[in-house]
Protein backbone atom coordinates (compact mmCIF):
# COMPACT_ATOMS: atom_id res chain seq x y z
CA UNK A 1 0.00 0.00 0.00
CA UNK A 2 3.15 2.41 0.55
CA UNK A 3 4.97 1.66 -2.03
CA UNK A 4 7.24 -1.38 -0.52
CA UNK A 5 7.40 -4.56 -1.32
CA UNK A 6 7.64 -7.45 0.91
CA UNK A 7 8.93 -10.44 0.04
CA UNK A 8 6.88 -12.52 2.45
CA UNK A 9 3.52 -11.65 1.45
CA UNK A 10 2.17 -13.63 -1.71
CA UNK A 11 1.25 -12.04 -4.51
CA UNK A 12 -2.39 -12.00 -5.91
CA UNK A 13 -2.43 -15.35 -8.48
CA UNK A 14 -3.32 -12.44 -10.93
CA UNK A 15 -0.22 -10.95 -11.03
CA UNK A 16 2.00 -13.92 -11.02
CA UNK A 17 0.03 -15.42 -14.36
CA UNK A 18 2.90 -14.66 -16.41
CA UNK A 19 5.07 -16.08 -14.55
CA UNK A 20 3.42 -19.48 -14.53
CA UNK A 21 5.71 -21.04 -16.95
CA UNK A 22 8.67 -20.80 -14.46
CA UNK A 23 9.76 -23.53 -12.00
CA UNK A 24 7.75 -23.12 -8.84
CA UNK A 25 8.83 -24.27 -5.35
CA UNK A 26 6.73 -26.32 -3.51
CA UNK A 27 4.73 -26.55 -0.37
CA UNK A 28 3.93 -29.77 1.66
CA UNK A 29 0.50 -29.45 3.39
CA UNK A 30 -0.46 -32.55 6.09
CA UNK A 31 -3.42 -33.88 6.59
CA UNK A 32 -3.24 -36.53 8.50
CA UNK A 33 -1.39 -39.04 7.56
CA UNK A 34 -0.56 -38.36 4.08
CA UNK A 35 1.57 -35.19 3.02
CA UNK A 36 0.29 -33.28 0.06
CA UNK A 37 2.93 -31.17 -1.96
CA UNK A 38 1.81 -28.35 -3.66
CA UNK A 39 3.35 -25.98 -6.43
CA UNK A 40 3.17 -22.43 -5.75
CA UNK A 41 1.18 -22.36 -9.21
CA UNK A 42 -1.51 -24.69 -7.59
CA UNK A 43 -2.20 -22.68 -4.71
CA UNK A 44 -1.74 -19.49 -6.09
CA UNK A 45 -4.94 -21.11 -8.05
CA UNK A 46 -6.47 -22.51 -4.59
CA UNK A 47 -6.52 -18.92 -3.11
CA UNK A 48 -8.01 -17.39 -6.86
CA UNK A 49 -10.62 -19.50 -6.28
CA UNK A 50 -11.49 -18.94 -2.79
CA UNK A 51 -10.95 -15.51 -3.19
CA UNK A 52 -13.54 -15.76 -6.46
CA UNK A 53 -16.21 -17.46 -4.13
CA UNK A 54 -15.90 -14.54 -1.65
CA UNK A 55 -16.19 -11.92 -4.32
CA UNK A 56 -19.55 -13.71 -5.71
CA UNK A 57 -21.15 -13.89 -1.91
CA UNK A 58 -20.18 -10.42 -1.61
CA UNK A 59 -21.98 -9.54 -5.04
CA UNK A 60 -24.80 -11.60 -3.46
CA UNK A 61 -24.55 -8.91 -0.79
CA UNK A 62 -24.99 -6.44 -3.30
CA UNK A 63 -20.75 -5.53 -3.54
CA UNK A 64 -21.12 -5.29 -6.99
CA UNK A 65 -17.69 -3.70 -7.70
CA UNK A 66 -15.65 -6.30 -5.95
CA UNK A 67 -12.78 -8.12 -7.40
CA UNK A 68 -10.74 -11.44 -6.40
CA UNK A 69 -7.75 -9.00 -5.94
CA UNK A 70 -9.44 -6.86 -3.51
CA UNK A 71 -10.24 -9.82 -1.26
CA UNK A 72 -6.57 -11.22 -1.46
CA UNK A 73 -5.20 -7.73 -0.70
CA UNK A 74 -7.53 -7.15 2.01
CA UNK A 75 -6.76 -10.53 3.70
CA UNK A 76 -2.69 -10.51 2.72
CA UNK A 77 -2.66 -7.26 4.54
CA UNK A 78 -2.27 -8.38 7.77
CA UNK A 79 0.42 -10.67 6.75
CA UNK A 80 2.78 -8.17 5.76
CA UNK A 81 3.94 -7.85 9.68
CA UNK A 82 3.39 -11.52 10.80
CA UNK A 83 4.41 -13.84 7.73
CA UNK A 84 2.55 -16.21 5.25
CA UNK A 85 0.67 -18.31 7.66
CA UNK A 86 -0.03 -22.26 6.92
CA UNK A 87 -2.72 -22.56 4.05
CA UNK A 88 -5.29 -23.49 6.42
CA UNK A 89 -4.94 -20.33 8.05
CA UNK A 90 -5.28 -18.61 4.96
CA UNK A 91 -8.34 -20.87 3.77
CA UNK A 92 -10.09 -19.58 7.00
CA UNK A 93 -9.13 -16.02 6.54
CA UNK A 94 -10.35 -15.90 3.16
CA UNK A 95 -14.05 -17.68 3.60
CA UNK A 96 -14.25 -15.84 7.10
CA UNK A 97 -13.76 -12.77 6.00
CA UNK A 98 -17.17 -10.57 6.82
CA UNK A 99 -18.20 -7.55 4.52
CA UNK A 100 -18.07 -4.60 6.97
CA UNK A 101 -14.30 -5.98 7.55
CA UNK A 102 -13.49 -5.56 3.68
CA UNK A 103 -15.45 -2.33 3.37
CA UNK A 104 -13.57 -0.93 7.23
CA UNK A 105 -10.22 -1.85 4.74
CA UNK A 106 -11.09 -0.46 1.38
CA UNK A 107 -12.06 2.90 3.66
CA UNK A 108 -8.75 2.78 5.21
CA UNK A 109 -6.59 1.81 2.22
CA UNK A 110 -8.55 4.61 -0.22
CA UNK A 111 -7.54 7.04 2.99
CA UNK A 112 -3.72 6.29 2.61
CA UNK A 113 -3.93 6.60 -0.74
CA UNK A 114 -3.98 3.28 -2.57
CA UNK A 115 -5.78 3.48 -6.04
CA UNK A 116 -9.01 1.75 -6.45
């Protein structure tokens, strides 16, 4: 939002389509007993499409002007100080995430001057 980047928040799946093609790290997720491994390609497409299901409840809601970036840079915020939590963590953030919280953000963000 200032005008710094940090390298420990993940960008919006958006913004890294480009860069697709390139060889990803990957994650390892348990669940039980099995461990999953994930490219950063496929969750950068898991959190597009939760953030996608948020933006049609919101439109639901009547947000009509809502966008699957605006709900990833709404929830990343807070990670900018703490880290990239575990994906279940950001799961929960994502489908938790209550209108008046995004529209207390957008408020505050469109106050220091980010461009909407």
């Amino acid at each position: 939002m200032n005008g710094e980047d940090n390298d420990q928040v993940p960008q919006h799946p958006e913004d890294n389509k480009n860069e697709q093609a390139e060889v990803s790290e990957t994650a390892s997720i348990d669940s039980e007993e099995d461990v999953v491994s994930l490219t950063d390609i496929e969750l950068n497409e898991i959190i597009e499409s939760l953030c996608l299901s948020k933006v049609e409840e919101f439109i639901m809601l009547g947000y009509e002007h809502v966008s699957g970036k605006d709900i990833w840079d709404c929830v990343s915020d807070k990670y900018r100080k703490t880290g990239v939590p575990s994906l279940h963590q950001i799961v929960n953030d994502i489908l938790s995430l209550k209108s008046t919280a995004f529209m207390n953000w957008m408020t505050i963000s469109m106050y220091k001057g980010a461009q909407f």
